[in-house]
N, C-alpha and C. Protein backbone atom coordinates (compact mmCIF):
# COMPACT_ATOMS: atom_id res chain seq x y z
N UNK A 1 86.56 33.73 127.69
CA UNK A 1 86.78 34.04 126.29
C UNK A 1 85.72 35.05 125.85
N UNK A 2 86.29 35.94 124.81
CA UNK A 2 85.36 36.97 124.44
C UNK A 2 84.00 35.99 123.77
N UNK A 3 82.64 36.63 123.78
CA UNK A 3 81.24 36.23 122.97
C UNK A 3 82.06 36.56 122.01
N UNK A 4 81.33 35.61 120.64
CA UNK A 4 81.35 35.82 119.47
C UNK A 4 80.70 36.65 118.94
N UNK A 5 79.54 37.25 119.20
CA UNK A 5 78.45 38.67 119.14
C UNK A 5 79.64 39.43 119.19
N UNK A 6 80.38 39.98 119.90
CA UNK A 6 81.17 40.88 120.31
C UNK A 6 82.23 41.20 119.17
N UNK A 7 83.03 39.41 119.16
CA UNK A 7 84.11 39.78 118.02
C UNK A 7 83.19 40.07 116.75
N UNK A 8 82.17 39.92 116.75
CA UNK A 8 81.44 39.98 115.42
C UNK A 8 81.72 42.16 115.11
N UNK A 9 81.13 42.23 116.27
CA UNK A 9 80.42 43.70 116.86
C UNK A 9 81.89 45.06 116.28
N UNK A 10 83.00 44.28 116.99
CA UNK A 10 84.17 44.62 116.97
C UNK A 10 85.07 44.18 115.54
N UNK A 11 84.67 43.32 115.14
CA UNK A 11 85.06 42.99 113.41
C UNK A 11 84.67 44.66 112.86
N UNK A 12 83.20 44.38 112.85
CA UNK A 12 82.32 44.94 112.21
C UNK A 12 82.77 47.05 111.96
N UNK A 13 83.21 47.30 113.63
CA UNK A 13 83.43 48.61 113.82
C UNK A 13 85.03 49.09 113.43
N UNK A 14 85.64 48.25 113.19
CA UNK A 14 87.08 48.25 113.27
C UNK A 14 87.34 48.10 111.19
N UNK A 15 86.63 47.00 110.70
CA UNK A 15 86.23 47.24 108.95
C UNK A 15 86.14 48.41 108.47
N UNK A 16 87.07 48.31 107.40
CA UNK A 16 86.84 50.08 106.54
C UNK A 16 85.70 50.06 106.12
N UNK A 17 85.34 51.06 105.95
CA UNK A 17 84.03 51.50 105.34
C UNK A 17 83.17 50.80 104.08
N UNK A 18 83.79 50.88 103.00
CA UNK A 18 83.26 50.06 102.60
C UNK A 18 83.50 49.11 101.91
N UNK A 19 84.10 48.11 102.91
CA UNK A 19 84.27 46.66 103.15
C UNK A 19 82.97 46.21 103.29
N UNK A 20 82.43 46.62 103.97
CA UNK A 20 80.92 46.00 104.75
C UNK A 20 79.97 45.63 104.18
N UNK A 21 80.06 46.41 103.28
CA UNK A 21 78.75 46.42 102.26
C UNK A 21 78.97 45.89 100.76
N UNK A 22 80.18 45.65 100.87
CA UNK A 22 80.63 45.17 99.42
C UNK A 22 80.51 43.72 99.39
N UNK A 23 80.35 43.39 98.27
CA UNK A 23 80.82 41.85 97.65
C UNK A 23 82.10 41.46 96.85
N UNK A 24 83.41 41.81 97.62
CA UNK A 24 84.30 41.49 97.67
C UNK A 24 84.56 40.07 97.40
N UNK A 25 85.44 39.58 97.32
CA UNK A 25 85.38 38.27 97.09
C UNK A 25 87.11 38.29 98.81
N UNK A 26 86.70 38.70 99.26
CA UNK A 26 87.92 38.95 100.52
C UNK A 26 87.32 37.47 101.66
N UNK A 27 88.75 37.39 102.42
CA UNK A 27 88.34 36.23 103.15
C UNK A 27 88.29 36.55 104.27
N UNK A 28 87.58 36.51 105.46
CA UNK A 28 87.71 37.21 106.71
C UNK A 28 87.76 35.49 107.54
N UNK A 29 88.94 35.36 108.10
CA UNK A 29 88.98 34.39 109.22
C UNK A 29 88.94 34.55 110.49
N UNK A 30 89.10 33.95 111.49
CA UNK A 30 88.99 33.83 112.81
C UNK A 30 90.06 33.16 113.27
N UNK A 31 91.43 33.06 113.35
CA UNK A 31 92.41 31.82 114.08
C UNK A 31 92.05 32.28 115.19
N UNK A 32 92.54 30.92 115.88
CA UNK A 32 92.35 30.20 117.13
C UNK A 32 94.01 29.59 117.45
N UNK A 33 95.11 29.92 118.20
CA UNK A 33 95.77 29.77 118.36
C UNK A 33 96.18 29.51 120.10
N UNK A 34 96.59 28.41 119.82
CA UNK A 34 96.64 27.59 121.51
C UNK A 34 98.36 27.56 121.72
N UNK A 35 98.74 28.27 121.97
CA UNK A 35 100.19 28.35 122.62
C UNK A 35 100.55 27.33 123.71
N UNK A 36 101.75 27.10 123.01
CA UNK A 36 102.40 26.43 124.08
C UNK A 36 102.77 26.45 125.18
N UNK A 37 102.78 26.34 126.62
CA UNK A 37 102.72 26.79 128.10
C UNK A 37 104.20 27.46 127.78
N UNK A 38 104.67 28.57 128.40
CA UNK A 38 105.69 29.20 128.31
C UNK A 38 106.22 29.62 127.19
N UNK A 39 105.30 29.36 125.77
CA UNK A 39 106.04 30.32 124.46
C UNK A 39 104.93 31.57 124.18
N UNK A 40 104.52 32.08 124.43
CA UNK A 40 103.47 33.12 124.48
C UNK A 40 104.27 34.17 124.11
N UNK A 41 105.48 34.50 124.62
CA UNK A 41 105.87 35.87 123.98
C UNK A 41 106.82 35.60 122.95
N UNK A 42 107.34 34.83 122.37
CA UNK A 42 107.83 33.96 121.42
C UNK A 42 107.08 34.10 119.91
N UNK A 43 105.60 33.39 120.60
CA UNK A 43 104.61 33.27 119.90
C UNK A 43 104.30 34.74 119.18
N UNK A 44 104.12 35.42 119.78
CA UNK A 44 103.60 36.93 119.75
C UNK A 44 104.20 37.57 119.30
N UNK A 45 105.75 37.48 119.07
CA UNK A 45 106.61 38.00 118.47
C UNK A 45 106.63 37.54 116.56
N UNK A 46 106.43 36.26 116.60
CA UNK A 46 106.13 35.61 115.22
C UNK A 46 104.87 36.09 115.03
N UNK A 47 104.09 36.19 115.60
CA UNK A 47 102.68 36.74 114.80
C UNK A 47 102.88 37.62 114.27
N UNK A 48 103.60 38.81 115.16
CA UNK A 48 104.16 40.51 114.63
C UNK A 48 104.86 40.16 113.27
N UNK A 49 105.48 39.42 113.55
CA UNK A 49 106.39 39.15 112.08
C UNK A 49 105.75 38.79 110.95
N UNK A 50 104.69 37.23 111.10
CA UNK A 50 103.63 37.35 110.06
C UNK A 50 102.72 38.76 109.63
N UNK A 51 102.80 38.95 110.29
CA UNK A 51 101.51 40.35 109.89
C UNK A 51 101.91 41.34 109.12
N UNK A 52 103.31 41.75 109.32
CA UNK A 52 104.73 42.70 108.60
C UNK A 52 104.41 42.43 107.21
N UNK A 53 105.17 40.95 107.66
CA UNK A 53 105.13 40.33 106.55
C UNK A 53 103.98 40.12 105.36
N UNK A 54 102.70 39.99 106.13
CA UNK A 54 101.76 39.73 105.21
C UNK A 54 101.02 40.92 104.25
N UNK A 55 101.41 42.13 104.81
CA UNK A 55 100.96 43.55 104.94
C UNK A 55 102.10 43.82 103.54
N UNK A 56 103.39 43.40 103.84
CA UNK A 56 104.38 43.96 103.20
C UNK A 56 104.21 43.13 101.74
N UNK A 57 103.95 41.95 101.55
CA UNK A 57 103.79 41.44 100.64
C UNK A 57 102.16 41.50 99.88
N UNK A 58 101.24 42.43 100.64
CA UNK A 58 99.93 43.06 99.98
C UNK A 58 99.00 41.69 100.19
N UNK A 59 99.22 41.04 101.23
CA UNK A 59 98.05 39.74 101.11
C UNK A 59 96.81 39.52 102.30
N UNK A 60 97.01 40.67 102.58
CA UNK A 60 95.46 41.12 103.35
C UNK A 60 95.42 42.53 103.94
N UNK A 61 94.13 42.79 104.35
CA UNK A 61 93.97 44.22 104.37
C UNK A 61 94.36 44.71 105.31
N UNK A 62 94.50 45.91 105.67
CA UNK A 62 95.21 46.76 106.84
C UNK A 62 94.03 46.48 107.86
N UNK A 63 92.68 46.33 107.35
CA UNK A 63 91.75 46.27 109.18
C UNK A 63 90.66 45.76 108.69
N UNK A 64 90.29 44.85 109.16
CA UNK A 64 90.88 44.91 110.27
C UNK A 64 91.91 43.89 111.29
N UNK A 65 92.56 43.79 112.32
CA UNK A 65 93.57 42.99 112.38
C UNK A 65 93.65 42.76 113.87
N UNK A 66 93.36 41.91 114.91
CA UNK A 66 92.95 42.28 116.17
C UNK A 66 93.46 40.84 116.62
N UNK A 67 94.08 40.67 117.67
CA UNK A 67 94.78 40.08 118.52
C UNK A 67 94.28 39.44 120.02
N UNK A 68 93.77 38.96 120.05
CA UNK A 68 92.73 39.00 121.79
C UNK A 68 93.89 37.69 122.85
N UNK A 69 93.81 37.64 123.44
CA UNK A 69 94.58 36.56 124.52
C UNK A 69 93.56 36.54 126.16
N UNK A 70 93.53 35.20 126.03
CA UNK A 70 92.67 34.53 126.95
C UNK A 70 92.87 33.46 127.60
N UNK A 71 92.16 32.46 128.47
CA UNK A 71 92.60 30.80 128.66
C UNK A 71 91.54 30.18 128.62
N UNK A 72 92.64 28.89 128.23
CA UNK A 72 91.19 28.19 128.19
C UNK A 72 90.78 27.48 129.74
N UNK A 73 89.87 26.26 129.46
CA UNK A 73 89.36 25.31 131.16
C UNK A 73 90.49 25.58 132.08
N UNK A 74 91.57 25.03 131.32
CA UNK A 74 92.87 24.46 132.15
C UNK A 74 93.72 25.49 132.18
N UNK A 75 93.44 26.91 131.99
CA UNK A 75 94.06 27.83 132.16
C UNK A 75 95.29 28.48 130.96
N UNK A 76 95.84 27.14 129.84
CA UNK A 76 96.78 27.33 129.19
C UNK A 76 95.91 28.81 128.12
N UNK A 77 97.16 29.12 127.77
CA UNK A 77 96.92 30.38 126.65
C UNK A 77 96.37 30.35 125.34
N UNK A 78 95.18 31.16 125.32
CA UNK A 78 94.38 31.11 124.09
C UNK A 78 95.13 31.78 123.31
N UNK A 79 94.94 32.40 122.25
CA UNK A 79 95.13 33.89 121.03
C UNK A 79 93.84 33.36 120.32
N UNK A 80 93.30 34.51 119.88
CA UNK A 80 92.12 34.66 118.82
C UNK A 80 92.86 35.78 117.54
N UNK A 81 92.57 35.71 116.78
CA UNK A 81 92.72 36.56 115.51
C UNK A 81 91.92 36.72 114.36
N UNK A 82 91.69 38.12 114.13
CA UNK A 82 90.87 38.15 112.76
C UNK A 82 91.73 38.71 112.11
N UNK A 83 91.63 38.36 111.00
CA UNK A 83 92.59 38.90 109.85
C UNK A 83 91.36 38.54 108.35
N UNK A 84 91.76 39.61 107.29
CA UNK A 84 90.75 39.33 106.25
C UNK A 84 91.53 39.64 104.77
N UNK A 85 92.24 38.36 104.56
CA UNK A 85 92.98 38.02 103.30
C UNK A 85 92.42 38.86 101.77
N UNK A 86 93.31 39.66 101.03
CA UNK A 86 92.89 40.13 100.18
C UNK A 86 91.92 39.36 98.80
N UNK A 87 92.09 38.21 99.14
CA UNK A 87 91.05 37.37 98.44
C UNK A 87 91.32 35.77 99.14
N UNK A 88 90.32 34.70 98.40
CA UNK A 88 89.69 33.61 98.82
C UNK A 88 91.02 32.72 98.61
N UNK A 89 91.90 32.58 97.08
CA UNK A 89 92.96 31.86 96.80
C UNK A 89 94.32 32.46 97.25
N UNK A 90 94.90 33.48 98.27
CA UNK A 90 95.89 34.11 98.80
C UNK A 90 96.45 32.88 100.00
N UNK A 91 95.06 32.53 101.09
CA UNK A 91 96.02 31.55 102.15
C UNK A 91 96.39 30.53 101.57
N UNK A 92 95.70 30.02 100.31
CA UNK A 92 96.00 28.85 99.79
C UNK A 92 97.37 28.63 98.73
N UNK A 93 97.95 30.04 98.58
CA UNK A 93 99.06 29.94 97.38
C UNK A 93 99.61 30.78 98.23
N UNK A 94 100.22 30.68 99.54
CA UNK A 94 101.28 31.60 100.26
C UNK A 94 102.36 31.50 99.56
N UNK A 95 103.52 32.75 99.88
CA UNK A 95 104.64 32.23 99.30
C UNK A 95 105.18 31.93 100.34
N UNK A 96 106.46 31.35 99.95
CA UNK A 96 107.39 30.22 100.79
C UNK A 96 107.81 31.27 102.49
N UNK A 97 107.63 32.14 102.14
CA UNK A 97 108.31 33.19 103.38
C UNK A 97 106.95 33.06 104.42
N UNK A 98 106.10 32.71 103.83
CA UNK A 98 104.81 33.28 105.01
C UNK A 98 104.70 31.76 105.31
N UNK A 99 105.24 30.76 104.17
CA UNK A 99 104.52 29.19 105.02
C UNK A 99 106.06 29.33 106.05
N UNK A 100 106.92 29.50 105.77
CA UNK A 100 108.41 29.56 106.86
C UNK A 100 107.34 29.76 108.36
N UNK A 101 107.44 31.04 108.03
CA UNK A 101 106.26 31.62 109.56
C UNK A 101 105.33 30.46 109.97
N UNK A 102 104.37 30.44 108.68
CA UNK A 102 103.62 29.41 109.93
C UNK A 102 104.36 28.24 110.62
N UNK A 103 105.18 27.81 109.62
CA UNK A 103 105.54 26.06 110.15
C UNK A 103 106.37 26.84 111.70
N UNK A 104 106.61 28.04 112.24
CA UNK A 104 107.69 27.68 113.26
C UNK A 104 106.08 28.15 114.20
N UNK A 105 105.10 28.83 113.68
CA UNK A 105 103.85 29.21 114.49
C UNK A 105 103.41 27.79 114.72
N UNK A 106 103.24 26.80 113.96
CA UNK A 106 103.02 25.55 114.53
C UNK A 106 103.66 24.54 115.25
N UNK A 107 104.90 24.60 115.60
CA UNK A 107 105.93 24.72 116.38
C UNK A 107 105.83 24.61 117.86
N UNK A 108 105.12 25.88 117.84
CA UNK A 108 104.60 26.57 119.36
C UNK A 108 103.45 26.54 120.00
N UNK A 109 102.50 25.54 119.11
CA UNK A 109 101.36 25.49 118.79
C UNK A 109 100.73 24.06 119.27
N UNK A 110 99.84 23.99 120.41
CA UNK A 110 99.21 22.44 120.69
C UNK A 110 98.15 21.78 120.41
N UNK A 111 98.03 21.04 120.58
CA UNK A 111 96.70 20.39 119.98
C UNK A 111 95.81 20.05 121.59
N UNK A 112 94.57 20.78 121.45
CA UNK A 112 93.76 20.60 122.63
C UNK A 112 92.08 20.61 122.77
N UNK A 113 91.86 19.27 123.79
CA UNK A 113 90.69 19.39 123.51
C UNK A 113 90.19 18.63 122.17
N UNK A 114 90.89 18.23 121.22
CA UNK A 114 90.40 17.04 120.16
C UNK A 114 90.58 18.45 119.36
N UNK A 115 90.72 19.66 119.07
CA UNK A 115 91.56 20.63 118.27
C UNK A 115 93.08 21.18 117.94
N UNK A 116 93.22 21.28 116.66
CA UNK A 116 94.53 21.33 116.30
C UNK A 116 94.98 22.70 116.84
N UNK A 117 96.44 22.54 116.91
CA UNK A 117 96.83 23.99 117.51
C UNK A 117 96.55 25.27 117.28
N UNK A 118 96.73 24.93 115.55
CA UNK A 118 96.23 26.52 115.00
C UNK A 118 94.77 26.02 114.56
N UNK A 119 93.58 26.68 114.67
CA UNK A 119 92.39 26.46 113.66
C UNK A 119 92.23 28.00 112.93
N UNK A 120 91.47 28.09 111.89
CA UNK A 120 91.46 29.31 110.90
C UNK A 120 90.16 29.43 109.51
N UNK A 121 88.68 28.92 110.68
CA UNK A 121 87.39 28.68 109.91
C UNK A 121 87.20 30.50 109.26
N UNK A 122 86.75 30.69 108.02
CA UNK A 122 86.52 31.72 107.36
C UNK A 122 85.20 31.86 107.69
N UNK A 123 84.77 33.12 107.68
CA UNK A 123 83.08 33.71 108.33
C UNK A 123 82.61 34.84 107.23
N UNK A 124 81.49 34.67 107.08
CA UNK A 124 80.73 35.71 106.58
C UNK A 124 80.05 36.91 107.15
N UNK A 125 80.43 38.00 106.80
CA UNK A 125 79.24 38.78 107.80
C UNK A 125 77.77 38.99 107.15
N UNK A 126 77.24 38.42 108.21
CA UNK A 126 75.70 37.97 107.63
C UNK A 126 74.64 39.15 108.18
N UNK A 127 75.22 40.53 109.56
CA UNK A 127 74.34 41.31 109.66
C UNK A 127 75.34 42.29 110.66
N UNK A 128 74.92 43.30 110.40
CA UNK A 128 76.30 44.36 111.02
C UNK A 128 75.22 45.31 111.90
N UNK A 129 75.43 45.44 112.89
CA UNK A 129 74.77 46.37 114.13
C UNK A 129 75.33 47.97 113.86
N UNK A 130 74.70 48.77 114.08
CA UNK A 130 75.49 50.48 114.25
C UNK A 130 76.39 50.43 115.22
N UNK A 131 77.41 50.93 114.80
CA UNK A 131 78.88 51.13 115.67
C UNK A 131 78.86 52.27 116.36
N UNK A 132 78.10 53.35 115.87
CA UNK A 132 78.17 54.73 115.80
C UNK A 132 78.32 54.86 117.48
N UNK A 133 76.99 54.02 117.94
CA UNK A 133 76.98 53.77 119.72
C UNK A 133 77.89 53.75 120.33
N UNK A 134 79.26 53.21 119.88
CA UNK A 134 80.50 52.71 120.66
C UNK A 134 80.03 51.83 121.88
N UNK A 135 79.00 51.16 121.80
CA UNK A 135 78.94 49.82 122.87
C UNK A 135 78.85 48.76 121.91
N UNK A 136 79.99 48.07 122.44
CA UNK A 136 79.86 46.73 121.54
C UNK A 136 78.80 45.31 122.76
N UNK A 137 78.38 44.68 121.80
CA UNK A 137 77.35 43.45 122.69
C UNK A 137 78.24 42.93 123.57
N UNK A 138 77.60 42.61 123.98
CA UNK A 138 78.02 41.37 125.60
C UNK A 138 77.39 40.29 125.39
């Protein structure tokens, strides 16, 4: 799985300009999405659709928006995602079209490891490195 330094690194370079430095009241999450053995492109296809969707209905920002796929111990299929909601009360008052999406994303979705299928903890950026380098941390 990617370091978290990294997705931080890669949040950070991929953020409009000035996102970074602002006090936005924007929500930047992290899902964690554990696919079901054999729905992965299923899966991936509904994400595309959430994102359309979420873009089309103005409820988070164009970038940054990043997709990673990995495994976990036992080999089954990770997804990671950052996405950064145009504000703090948006995931919490979806409209009915975007909860549709999730409930079939949870669907496809397992519970592993004593974690729920989908997780989606919100992060702060607490210190941003120069991008300018184009090496992100390891």
């Amino acid at each position: 799985m990617v370091p978290s330094r990294a997705l931080l690194a890669l949040y950070l370079c991929l953020a409009p300009a000035g996102l970074q430095d602002s006090k936005k009241a924007t929500e930047t999450v992290l899902v964690t999405h554990r696919v079901r053995e054999g729905k992965e492109a299923e899966y991936l296809g509904l994400l595309a659709r959430e994102w359309s969707t979420l873009r089309r209905l103005g409820l988070v920002l164009e970038r940054p928006h990043i997709i990673l796929r990995g495994s976990e111990e036992q080999g089954k299929t990770i997804l990671v995602e950052i996405l950064t909601w145009k504000d703090h009360e948006t995931p919490d008052n979806a409209p009915p079209e975007v909860e549709q999406i999730w409930s079939e994303l949870e669907g496809l979705a397992e519970k592993r490891f004593g974690h729920r299928g989908i997780e989606f903890p919100e992060f702060e950026i607490v210190a941003m490195e120069d991008c300018g380098s184009g090496s992100i941390p390891r």
